[in-house]
Protein backbone atom coordinates (compact mmCIF):
# COMPACT_ATOMS: atom_id res chain seq x y z
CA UNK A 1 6.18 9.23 43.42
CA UNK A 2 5.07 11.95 40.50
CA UNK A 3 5.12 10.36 37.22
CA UNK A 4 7.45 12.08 34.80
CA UNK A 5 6.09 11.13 31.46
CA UNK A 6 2.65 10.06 30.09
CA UNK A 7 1.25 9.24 26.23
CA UNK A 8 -1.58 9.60 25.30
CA UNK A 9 -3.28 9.69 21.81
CA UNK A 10 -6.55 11.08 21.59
CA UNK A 11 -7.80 10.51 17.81
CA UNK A 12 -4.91 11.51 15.49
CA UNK A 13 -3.48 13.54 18.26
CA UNK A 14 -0.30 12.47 20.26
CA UNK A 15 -0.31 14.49 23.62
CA UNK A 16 3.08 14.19 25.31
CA UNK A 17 3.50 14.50 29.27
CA UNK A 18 7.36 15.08 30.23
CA UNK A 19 7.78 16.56 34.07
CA UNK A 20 5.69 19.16 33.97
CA UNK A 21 5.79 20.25 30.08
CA UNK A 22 2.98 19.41 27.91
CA UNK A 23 4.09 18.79 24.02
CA UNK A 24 1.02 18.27 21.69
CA UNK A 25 0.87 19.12 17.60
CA UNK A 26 3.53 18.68 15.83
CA UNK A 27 4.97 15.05 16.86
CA UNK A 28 5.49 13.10 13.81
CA UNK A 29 7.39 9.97 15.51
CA UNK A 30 7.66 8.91 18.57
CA UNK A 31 10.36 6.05 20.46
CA UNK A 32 10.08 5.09 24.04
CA UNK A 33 12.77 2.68 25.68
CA UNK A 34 12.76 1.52 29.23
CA UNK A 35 16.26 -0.16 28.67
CA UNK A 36 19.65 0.52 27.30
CA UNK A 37 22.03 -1.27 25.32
CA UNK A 38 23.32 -3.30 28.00
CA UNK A 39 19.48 -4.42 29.48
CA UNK A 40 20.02 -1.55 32.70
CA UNK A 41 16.83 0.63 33.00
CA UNK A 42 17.14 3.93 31.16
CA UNK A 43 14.29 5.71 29.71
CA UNK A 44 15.06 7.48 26.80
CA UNK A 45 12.59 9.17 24.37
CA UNK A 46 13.27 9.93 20.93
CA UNK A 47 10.59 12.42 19.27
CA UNK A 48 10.46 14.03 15.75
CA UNK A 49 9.06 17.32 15.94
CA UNK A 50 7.43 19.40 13.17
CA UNK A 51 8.49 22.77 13.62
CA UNK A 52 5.88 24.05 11.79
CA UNK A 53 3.53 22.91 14.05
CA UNK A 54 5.10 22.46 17.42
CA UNK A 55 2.83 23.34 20.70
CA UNK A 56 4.52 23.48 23.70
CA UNK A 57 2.98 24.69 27.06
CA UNK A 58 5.28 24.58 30.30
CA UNK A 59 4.48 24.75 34.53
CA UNK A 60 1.50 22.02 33.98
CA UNK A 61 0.89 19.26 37.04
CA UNK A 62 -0.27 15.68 35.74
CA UNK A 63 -3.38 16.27 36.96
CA UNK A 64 -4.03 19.32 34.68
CA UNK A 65 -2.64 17.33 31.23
CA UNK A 66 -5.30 14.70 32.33
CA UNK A 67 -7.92 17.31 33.04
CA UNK A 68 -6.91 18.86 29.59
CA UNK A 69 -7.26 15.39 27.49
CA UNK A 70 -10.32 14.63 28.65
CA UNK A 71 -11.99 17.98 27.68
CA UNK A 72 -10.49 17.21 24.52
CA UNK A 73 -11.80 12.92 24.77
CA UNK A 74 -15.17 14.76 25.35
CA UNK A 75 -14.69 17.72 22.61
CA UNK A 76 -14.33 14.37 19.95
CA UNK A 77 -16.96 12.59 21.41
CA UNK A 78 -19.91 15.18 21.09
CA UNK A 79 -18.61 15.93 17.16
CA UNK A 80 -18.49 12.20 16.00
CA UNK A 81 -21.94 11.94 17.79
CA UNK A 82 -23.08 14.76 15.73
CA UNK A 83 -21.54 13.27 12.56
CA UNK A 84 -23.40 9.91 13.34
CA UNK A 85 -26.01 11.25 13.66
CA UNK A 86 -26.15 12.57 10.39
CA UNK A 87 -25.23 10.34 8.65
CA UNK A 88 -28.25 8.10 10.14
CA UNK A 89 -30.28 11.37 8.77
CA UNK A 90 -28.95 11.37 5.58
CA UNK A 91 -29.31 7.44 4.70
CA UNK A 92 -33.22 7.77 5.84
């Protein structure tokens, strides 16, 4: 079975997984329930989307929107190691 949805927040990022669309920038709220109103399993997802700065990419596997968030896991990394790192320069 193919998961249909994923979340994952990378920084101040949310990255958004939904059957084979990838929604990232953008998404100002985000609300996930498993269940309905009367306790049956439902997923629903409710999302608040800034128009402004909606990004929206379409015909993506899971394995590509992982692929994708970890260039962008190591992308962070590498700055805040440069920003540590000088800051430790500039308190010598």
């Amino acid at each position: 079975m193919k998961p249909k949805f994923a979340l994952v927040q990378i920084g101040k990022t949310t990255n958004v997984f939904i059957d084979g669309k990838y929604i990232t920038n953008g998404i100002e709220d985000l609300t996930y329930h498993a269940r309905n109103e009367n306790g049956e399993l439902c997923p629903t997802l409710e999302l608040k989307i800034n128009v402004q700065n909606f990004s929206f990419d379409g015909g993506i596997a899971l394995d590509q929107f992982v692929e994708t968030l970890n260039r962008k896991k190591k992308i962070l990394s590498e700055v805040a190691k440069v920003v540590s790192s000088k800051n430790t320069q500039e308190s010598d």
